[in-house]
Protein backbone atom coordinates (compact mmCIF):
# COMPACT_ATOMS: atom_id res chain seq x y z
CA UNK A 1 47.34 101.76 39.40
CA UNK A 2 50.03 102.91 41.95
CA UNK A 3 48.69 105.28 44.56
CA UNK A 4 51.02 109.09 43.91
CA UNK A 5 53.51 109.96 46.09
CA UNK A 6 53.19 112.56 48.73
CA UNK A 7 55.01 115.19 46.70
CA UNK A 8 53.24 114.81 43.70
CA UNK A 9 50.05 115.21 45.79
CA UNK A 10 50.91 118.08 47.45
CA UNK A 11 52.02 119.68 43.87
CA UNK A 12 48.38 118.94 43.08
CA UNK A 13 46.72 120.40 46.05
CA UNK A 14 48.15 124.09 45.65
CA UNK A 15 47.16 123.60 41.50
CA UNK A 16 43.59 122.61 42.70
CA UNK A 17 44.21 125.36 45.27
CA UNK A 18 44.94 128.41 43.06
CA UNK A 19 42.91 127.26 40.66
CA UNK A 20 39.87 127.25 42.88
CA UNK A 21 41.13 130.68 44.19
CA UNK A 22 41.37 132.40 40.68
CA UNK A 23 37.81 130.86 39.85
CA UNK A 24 36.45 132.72 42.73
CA UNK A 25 38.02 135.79 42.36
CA UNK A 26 36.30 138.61 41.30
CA UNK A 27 36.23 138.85 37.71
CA UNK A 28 36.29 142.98 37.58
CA UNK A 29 39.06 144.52 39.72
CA UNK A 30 37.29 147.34 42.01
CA UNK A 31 38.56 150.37 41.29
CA UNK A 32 38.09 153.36 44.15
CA UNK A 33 35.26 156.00 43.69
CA UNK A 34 37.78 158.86 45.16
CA UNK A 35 37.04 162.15 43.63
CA UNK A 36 40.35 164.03 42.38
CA UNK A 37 40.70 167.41 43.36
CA UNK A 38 40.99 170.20 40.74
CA UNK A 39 43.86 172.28 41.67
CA UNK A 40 43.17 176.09 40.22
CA UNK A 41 45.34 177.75 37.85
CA UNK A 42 45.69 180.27 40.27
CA UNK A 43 45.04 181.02 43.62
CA UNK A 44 43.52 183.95 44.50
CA UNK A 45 43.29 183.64 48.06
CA UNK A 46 43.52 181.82 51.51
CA UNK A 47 39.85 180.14 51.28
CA UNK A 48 41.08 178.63 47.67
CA UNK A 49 44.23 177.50 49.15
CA UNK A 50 42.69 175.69 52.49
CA UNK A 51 40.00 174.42 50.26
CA UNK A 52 42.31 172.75 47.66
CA UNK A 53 44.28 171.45 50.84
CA UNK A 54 41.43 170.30 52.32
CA UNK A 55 40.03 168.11 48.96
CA UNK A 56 43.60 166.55 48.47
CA UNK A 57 43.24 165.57 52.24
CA UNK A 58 40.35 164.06 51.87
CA UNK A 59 41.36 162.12 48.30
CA UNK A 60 44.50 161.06 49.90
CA UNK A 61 41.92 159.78 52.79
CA UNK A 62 39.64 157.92 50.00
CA UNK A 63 42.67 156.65 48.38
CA UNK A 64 43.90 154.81 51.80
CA UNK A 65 40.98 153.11 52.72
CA UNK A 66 40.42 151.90 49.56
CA UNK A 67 43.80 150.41 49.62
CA UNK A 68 43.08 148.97 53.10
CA UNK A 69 40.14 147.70 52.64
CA UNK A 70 41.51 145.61 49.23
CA UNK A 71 44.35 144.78 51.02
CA UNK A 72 42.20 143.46 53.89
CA UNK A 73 39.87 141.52 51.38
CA UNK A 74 43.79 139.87 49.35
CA UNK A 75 44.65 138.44 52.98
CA UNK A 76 41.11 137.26 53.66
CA UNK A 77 41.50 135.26 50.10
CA UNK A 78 45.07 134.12 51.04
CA UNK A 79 43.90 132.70 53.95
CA UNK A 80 40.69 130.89 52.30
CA UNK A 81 43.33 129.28 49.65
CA UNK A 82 45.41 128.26 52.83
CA UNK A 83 42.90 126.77 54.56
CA UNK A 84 41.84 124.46 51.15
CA UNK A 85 45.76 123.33 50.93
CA UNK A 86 45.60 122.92 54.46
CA UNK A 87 41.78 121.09 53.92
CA UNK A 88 43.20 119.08 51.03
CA UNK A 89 46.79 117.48 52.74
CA UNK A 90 44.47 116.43 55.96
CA UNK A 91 42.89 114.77 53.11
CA UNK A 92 45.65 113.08 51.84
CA UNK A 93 47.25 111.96 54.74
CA UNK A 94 44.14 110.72 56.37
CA UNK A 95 42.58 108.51 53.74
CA UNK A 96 45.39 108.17 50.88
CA UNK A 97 47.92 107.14 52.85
């Protein structure tokens, strides 16, 4: 059997790769547990209006570090499915070729 070439290796590695990386991913997508405010029909007066400013600042505050911290976790996965490419071309060029 001929040994594959480097390309078609390296076409395998980032299959076995994202495959590994989608088996490992987390099967239900977090979702944030930010409470929306409820915005009155009305305002009656200043304590309603600072107090409606004051729950939107802290959703918008929830929001944000939920985003962070997910975006945080997606390049903390991107780097663990570099590091297997990277794991799995050492590979091949140390004891295929």
């Amino acid at each position: 059997m001929k040994a594959p070439t480097r390309p078609t290796l390296l076409v395998i590695s980032a299959i076995l790769a994202l495959a590994a990386f989608t088996a490992s991913a987390d099967l239900i997508s977090p979702s944030p547990y930010c409470s929306k405010p409820n915005r009155p029909y009305r305002f009656d007066n200043q304590w309603q209006i600072d107090s409606f400013r004051a729950d939107v600042d802290r959703y918008r505050d929830c929001i944000e570090s939920f985003v962070d911290d997910q975006n945080s976790a997606a390049e903390r996965h991107q780097r663990a499915a570099q590091n297997a490419i990277d794991e799995w071309n050492r590979f091949v060029q140390t004891e295929l070729n």
